[in-house]
Protein backbone atom coordinates (compact mmCIF):
# COMPACT_ATOMS: atom_id res chain seq x y z
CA UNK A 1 -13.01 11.85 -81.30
CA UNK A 2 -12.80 11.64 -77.05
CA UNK A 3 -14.77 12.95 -74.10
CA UNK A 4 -14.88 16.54 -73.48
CA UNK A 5 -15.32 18.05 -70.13
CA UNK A 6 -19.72 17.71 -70.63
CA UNK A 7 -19.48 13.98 -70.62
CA UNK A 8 -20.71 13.32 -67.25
CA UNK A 9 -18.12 10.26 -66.63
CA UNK A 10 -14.81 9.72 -68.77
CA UNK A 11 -11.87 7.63 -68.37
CA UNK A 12 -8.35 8.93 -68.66
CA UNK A 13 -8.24 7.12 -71.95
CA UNK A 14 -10.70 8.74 -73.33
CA UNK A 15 -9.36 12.35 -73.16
CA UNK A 16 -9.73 14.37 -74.97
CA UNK A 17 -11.73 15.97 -77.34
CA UNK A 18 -9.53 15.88 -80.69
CA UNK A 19 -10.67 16.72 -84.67
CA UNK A 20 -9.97 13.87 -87.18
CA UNK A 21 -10.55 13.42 -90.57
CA UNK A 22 -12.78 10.69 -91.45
CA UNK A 23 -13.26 9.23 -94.60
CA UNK A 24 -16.82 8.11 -96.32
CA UNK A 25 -17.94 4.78 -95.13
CA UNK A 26 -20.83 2.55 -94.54
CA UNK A 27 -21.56 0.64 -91.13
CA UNK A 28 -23.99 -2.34 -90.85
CA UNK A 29 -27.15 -0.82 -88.45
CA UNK A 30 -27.35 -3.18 -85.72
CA UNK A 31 -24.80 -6.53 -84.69
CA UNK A 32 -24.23 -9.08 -86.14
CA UNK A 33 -26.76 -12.15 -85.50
CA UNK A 34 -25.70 -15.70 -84.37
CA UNK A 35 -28.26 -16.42 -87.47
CA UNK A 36 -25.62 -14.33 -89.89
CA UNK A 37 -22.80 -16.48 -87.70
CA UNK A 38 -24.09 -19.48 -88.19
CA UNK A 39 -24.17 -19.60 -92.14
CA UNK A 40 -20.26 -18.80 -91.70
CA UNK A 41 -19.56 -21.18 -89.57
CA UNK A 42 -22.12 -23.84 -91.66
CA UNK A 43 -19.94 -22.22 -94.51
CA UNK A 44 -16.45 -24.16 -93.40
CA UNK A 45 -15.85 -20.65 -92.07
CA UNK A 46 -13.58 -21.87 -89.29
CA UNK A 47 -12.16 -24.81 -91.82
CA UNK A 48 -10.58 -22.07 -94.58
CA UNK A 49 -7.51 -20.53 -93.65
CA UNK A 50 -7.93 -18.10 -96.10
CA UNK A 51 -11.00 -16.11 -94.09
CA UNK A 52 -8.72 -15.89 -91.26
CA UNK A 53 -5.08 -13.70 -90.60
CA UNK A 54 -2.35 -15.62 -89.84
CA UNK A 55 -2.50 -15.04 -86.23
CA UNK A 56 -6.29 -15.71 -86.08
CA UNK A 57 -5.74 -19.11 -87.32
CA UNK A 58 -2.86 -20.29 -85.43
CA UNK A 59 -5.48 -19.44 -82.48
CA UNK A 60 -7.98 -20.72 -84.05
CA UNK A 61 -5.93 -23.81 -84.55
CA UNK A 62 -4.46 -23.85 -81.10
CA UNK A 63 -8.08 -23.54 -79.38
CA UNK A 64 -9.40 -26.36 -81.65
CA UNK A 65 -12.30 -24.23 -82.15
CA UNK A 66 -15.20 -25.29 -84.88
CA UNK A 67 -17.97 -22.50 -83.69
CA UNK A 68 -17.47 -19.93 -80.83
CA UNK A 69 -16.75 -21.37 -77.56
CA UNK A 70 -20.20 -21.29 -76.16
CA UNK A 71 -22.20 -23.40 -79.26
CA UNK A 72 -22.88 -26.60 -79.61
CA UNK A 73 -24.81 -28.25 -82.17
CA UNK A 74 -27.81 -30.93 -81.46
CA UNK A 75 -30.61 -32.40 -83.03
CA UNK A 76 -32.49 -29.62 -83.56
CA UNK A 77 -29.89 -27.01 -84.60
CA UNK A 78 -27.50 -25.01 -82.66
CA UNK A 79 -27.47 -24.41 -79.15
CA UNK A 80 -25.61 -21.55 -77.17
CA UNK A 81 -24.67 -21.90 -73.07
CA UNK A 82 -26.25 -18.78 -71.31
CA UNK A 83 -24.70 -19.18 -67.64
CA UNK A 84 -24.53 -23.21 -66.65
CA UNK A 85 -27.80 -24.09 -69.09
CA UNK A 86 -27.60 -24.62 -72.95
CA UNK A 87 -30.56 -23.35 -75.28
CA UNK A 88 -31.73 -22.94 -78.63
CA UNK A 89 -29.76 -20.45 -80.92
CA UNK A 90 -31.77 -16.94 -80.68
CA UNK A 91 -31.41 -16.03 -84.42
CA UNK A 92 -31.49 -12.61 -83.98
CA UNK A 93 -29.56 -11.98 -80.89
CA UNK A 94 -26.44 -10.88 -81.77
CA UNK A 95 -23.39 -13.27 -81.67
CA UNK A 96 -21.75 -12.83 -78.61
CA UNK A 97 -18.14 -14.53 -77.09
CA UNK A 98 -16.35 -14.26 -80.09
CA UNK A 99 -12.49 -13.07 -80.45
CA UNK A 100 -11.70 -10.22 -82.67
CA UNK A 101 -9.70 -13.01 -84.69
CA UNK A 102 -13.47 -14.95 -84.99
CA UNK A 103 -15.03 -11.16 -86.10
CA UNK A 104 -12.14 -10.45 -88.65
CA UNK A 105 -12.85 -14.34 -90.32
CA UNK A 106 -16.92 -13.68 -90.56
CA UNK A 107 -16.04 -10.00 -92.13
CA UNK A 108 -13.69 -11.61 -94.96
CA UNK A 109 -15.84 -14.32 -95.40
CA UNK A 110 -19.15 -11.41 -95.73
CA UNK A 111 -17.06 -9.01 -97.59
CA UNK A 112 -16.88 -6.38 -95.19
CA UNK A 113 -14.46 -5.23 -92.72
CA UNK A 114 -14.51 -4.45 -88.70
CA UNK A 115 -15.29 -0.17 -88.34
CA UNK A 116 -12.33 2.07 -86.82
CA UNK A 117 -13.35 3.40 -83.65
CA UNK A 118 -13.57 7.06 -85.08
CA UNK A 119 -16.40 5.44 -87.51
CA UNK A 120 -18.12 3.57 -84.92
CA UNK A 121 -18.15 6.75 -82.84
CA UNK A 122 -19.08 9.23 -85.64
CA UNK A 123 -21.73 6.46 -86.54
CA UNK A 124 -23.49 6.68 -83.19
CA UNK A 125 -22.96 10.37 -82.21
CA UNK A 126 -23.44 12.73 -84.82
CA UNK A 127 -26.37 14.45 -85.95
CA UNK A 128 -27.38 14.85 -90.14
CA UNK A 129 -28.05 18.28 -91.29
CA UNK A 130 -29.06 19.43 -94.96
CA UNK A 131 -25.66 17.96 -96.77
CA UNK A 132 -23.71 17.43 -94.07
CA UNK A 133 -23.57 17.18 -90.21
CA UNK A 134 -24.41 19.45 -87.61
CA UNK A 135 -21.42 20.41 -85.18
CA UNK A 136 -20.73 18.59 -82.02
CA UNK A 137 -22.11 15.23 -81.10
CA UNK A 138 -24.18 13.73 -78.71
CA UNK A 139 -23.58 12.00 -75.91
CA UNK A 140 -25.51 8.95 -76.19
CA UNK A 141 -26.85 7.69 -79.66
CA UNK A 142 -30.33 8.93 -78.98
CA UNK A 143 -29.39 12.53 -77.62
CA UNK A 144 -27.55 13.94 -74.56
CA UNK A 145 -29.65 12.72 -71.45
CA UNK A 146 -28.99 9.43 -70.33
CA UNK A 147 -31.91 7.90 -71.00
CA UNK A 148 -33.25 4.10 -69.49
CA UNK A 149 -34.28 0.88 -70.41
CA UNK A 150 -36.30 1.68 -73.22
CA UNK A 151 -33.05 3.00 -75.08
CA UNK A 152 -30.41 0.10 -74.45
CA UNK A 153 -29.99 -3.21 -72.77
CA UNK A 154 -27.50 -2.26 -69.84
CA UNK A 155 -27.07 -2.97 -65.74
CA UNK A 156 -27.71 -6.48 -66.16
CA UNK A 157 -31.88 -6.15 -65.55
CA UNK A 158 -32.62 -8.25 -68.80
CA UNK A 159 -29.90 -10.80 -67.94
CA UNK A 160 -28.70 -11.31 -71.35
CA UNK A 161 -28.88 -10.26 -75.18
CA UNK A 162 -32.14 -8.88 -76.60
CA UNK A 163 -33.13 -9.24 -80.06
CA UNK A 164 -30.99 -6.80 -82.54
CA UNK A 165 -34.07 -4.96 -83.70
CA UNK A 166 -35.50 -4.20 -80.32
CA UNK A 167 -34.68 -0.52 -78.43
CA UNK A 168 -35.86 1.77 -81.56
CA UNK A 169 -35.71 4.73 -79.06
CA UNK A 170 -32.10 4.07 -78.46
CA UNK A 171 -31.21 4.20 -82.33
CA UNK A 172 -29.01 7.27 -83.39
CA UNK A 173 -29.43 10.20 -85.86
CA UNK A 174 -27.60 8.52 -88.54
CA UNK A 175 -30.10 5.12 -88.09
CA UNK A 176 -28.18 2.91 -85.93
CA UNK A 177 -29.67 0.54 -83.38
CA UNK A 178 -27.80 -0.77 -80.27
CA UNK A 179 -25.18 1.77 -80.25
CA UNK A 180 -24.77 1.27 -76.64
CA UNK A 181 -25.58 -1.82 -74.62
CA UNK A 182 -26.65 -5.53 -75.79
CA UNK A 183 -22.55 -6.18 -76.79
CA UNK A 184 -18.99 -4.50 -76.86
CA UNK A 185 -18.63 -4.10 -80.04
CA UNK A 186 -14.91 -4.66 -81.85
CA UNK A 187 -13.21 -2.35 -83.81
CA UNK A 188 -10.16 -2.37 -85.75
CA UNK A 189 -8.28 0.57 -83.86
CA UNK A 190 -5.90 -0.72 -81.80
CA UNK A 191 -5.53 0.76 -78.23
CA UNK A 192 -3.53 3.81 -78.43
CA UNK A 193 -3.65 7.07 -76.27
CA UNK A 194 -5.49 10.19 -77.47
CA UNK A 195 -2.60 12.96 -78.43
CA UNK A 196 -1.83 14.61 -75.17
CA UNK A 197 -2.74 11.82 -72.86
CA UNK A 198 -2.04 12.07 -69.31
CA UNK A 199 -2.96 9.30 -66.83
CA UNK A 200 -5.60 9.66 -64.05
CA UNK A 201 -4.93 8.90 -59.97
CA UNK A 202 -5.52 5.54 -60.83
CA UNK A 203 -1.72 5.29 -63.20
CA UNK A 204 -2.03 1.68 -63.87
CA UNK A 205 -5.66 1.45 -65.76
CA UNK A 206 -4.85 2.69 -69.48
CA UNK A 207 -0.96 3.49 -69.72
CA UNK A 208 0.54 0.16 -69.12
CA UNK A 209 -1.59 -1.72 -71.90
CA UNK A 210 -1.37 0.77 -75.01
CA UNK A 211 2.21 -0.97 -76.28
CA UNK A 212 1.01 -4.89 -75.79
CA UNK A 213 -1.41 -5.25 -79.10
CA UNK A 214 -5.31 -4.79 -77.77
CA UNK A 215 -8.23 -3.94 -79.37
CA UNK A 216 -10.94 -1.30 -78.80
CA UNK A 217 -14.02 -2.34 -78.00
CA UNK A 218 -17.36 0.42 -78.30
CA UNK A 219 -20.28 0.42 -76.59
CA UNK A 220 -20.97 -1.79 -73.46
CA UNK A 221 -22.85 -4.65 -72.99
CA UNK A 222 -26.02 -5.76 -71.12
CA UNK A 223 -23.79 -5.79 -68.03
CA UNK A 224 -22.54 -2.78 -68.22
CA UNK A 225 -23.66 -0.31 -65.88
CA UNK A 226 -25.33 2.91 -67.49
CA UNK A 227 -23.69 5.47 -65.20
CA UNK A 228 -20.33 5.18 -66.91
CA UNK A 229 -21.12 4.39 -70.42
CA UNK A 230 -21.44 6.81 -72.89
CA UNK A 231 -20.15 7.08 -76.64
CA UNK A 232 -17.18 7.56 -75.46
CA UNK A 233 -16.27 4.96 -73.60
CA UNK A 234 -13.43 2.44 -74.70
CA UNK A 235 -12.99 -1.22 -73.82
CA UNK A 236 -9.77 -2.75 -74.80
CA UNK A 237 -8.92 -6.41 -74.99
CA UNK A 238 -6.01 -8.70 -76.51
CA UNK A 239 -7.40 -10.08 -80.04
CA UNK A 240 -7.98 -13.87 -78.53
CA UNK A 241 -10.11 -12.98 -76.24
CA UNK A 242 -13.45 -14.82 -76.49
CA UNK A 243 -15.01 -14.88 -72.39
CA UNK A 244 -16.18 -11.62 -73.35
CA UNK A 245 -19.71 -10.31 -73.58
CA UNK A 246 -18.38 -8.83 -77.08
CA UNK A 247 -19.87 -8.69 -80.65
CA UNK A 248 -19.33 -6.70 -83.64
């Protein structure tokens, strides 16, 4: 788990390169849809306390929420605000805007369960051999060079989500798509430093926020710029955040 000194760009947060044990798990292949969303929220999903933790619903309560922020429903189904316009739901787009409260509720409600970082980073970086793994990992799902446009939706040139099963090229070795781009993706791990962490020039960007309950997010979004963004790199966010371009 963390950036080693090949990564081409790494923030102090994500030094360094540290072995952890990590236990057998399974990890959907691409986001979640606003399709998949919608039958929770067409469920009573945001009705039932019992989908959501007890700070999720006092937010949930407090924001008077019914759907995320950005849908609305109309005649002909739901709609979802892209900028200043509204337009029809994109099925398979990935839900996008949601809190980590909103991603915990829709996991409870499936049956499943946000990934730790460590999974979400073993899922995207390591490479099958015979019964096992090989060792090391990559640094980008699809293999060490950087790759472009035909591998993930980043830098803001398609001005929004593409469809989950789009970007084969970009998939990993272990069969996941959209690794990197499209959506941050939450996790479960809270934001904690790597053991031996020492801050950068910059003192203020990681160290002051490990203590005050955010989230890690994995994987950048379709605004992220692709010069910094790696499988590595760690977003981190307080759980009610929902003006995010973040998934799971």
């Amino acid at each position: 788990l963390g950036a080693d000194d090949d990564v081409p760009f790494r923030f102090d947060n994500e030094k360094t390169a540290h072995t952890i044990q990590v236990a057998p798990f399974r990890i959907a292949r691409a986001p979640v849809t606003q399709a998949e969303f919608a039958a929770f929220v067409e469920a009573g999903g945001y009705r039932d306390p019992a989908y959501w933790s007890a700070e999720g619903w006092a937010w949930r309560e407090s924001s008077e929420l019914a759907a995320p922020v950005y849908w609305r429903t109309s005649p002909g189904g739901w709609e979802v605000r892209h900028f200043d316009a509204w337009h029809p739901m994109q099925p398979n787009a990935p839900v996008s805007h949601v809190s980590r409260y909103e991603a915990e509720a829709f996991c409870r409600w499936a049956g499943r369960r946000l990934p730790t970082e460590a999974e979400w980073e073993m899922a995207a970086s390591r490479v099958p051999s015979g019964n096992g793994l090989e060792p090391g990992k990559r640094h980008y799902p699809w293999g060490n060079a950087p790759g472009d446009s035909r591998h993930a939706n980043t830098d803001g040139y398609r001005v929004g989500t593409v469809d989950v099963a789009g970007l084969a090229e970009g998939d990993s070795a272990l069969g996941c798509r959209q690794m990197l781009g499209n959506v941050w993706e939450w996790t479960a791990s809270p934001f904690a430093p790597y053991p031996g962490f020492q801050a950068d020039l910059y003192a203020e960007y990681s160290a002051p926020w490990f203590e005050d309950g955010r989230s890690v997010l994995r994987g950048g979004s379709w605004a992220t710029r692709r010069r910094h963004l790696n499988i590595n790199t760690r977003n981190f966010f307080p759980p009610e955040r929902n003006d995010l371009i973040a998934g799971f």
